[in-house]
Protein backbone atom coordinates (compact mmCIF):
# COMPACT_ATOMS: atom_id res chain seq x y z
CA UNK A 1 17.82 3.48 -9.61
CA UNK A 2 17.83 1.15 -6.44
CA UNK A 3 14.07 0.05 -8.15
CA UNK A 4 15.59 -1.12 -11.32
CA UNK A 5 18.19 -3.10 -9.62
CA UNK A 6 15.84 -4.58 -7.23
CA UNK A 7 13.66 -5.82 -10.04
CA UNK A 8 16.87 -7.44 -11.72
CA UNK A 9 17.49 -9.02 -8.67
CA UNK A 10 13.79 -10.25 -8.40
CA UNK A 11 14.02 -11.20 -12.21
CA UNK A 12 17.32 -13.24 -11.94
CA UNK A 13 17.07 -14.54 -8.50
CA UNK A 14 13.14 -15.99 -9.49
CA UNK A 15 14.62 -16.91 -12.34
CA UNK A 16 17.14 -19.10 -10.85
CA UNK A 17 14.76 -20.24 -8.64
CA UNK A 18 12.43 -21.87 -11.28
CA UNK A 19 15.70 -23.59 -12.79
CA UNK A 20 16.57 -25.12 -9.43
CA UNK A 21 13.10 -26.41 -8.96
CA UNK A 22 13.17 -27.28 -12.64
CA UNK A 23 16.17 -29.24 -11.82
CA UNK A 24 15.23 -30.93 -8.61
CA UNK A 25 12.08 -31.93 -10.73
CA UNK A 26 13.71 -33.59 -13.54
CA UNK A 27 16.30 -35.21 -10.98
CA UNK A 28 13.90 -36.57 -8.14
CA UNK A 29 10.87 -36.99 -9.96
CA UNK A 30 12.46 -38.48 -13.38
CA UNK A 31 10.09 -41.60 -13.01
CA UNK A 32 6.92 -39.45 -12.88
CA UNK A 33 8.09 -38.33 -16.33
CA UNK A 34 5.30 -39.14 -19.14
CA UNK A 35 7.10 -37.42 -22.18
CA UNK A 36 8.91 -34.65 -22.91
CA UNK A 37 7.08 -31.47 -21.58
CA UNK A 38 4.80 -33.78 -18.69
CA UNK A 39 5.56 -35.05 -15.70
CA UNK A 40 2.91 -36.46 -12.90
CA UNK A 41 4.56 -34.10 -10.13
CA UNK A 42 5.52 -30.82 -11.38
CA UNK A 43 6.87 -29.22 -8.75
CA UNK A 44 7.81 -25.88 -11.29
CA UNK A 45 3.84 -25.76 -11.21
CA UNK A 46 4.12 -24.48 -8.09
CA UNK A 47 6.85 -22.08 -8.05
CA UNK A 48 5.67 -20.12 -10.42
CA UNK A 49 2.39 -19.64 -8.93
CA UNK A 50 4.21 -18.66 -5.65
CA UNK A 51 6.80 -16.25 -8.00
CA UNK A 52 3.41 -14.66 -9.49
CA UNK A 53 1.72 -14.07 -6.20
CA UNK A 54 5.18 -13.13 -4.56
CA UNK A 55 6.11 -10.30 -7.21
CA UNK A 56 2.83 -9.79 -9.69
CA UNK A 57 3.97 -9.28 -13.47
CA UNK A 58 7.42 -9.45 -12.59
CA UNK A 59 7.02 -13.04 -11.19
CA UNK A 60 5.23 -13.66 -14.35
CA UNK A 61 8.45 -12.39 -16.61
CA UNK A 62 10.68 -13.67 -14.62
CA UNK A 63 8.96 -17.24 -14.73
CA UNK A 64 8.78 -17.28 -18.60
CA UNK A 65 12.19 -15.73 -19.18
CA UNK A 66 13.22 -18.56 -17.19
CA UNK A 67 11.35 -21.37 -19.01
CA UNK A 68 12.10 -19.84 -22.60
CA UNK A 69 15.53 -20.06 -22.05
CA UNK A 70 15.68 -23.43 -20.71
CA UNK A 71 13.60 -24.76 -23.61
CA UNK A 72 15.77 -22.54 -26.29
CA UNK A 73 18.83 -23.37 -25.02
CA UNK A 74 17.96 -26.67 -23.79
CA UNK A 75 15.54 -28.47 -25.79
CA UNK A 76 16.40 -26.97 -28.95
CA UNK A 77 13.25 -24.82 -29.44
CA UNK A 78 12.90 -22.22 -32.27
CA UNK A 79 13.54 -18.96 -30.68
CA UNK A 80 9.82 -17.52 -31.38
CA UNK A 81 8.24 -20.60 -30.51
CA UNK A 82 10.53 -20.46 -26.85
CA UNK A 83 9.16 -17.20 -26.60
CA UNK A 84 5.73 -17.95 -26.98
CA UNK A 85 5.43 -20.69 -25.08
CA UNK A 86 7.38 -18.77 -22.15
CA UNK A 87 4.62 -15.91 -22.38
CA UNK A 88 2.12 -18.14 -21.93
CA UNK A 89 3.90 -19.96 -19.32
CA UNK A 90 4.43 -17.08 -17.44
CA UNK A 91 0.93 -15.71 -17.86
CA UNK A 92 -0.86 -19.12 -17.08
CA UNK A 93 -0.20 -18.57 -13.47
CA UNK A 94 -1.18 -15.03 -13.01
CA UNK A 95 -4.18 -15.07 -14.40
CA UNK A 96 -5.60 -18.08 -12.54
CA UNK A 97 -4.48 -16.52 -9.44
CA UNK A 98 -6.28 -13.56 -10.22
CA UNK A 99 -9.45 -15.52 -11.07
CA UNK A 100 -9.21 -17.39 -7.63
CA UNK A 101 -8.95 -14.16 -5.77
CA UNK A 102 -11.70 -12.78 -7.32
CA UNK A 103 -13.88 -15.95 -6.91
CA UNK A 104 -12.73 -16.88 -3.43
CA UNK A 105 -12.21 -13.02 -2.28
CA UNK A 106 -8.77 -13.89 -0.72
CA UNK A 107 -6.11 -11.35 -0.84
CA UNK A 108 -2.57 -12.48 -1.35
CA UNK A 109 -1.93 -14.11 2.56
CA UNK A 110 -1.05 -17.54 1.52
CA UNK A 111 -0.63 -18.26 5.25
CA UNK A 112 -4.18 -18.70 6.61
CA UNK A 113 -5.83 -20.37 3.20
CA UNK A 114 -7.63 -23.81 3.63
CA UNK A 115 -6.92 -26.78 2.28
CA UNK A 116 -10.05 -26.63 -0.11
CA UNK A 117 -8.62 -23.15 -1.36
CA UNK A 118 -4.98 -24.73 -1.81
CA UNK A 119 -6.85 -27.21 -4.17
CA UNK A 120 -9.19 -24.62 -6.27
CA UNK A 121 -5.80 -22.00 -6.55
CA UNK A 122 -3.76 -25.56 -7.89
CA UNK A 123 -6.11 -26.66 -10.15
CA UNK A 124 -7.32 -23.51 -11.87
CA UNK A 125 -3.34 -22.72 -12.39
CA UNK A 126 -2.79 -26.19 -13.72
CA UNK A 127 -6.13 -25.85 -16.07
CA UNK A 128 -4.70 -22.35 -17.19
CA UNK A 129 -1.79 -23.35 -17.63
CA UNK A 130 -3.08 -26.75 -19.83
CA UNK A 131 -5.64 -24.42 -21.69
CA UNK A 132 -2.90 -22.28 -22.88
CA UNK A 133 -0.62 -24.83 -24.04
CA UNK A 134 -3.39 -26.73 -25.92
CA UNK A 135 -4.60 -22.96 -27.56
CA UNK A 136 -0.52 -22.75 -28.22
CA UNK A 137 -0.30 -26.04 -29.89
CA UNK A 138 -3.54 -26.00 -31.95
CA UNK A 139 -2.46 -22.40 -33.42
CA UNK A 140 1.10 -23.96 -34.04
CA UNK A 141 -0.83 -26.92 -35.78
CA UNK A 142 0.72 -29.66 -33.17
CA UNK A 143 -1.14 -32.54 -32.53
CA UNK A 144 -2.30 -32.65 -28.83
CA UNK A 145 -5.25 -34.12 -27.38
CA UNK A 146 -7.65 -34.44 -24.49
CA UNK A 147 -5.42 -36.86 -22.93
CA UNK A 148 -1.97 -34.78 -22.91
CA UNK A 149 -4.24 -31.91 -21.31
CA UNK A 150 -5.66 -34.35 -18.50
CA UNK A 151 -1.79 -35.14 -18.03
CA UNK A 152 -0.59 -31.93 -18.06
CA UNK A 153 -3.32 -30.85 -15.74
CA UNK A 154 -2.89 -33.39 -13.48
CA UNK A 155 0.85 -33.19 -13.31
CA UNK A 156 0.85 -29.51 -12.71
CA UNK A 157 -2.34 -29.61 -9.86
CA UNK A 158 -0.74 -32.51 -7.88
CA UNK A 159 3.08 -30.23 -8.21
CA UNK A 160 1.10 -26.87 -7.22
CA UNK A 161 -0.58 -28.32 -4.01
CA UNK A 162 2.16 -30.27 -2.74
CA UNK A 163 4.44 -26.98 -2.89
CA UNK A 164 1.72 -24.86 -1.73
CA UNK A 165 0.81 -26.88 0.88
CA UNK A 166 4.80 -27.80 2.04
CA UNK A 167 4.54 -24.17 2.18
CA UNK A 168 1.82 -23.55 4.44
CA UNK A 169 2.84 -26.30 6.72
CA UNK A 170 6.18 -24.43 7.02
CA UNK A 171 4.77 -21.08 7.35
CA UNK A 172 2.90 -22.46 10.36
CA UNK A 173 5.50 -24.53 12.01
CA UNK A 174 8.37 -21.06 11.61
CA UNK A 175 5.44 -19.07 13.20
CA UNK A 176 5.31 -21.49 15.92
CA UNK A 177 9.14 -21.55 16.66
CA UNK A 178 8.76 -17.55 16.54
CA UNK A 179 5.95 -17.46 19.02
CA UNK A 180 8.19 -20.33 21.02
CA UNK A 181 11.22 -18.05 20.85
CA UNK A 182 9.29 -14.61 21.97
CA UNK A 183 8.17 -16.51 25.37
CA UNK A 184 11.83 -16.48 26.29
């Protein structure tokens, strides 16, 4: 029992997570907004990649749960369409982390990665994540072209590195006050 209600927890409180980034997003970075679905800074991008390495498939779910009902309830959405969109939203992230582990053979220590695996982890979630929305639209018949996917991919990359790499820079300066504090 205490497993199932630590994966709602991890479900609803990554799920409210994504809509406060999701909100900060639409709030701070309005004027980076290109249409409806891209923005130039996406800090959501990022999020979800750290909710996938953070908690696996359940990071995943909890990311596209979150997204599907946002654009359901939100952005009037058909409900099938909200759901797959939020699948592949979801799944987007995972899988280009995977890939990235298994090219750069890092495990999931975000805490000591470079700079130059910060970018390669951003953009193959952002080209994932654009790859999967094109395949979505093209099924669904919905004109999108090379230049939406640059945007989306670009949007998404520059949104996944700067969170990735606010986190790192944070990860090092709280290790720094802990060493700091131990000396006391």
């Amino acid at each position: 029992m205490p497993t199932l209600i630590q994966n709602l927890i991890i479900i609803i409180g990554t799920a409210g997570l994504w809509f406060v980034t999701d909100y900060l997003n639409r709030e701070y970075l309005g004027t980076f907004k290109i249409s409806d679905f891209i923005y130039l800074i996406y800090l959501p991008a990022g999020y979800r990649l750290i909710a996938v390495i953070t908690f696996g498939w359940l990071g995943a779910f909890s990311i596209g749960l979150a997204y599907a009902i946002r654009i359901y309830f939100f952005r009037d959405i058909p409900l099938i369409e909200s759901i797959s969109l939020a699948i592949l939203y979801g799944l987007a992230p995972l899988a280009a982390y995977k890939l990235w582990e298994r090219i750069f053979g890092i495990t999931s220590n975000l805490a000591n990665i470079s700079i130059g695996n910060i970018f390669w982890l951003s953009f193959l979630s952002a080209l994932f994540n654009a790859i999967f929305r094109i395949a979505y639209f093209a099924y669904a018949n919905m004109p999108y072209g090379l230049h939406e996917l640059s945007l989306i991919v670009a949007g998404n990359m520059a949104g996944t590195f700067l969170v990735l790499y606010l986190l790192k820079i944070f990860t090092r300066i709280y290790k720094a006050i802990k060493s700091n504090m131990q000396h006391f």
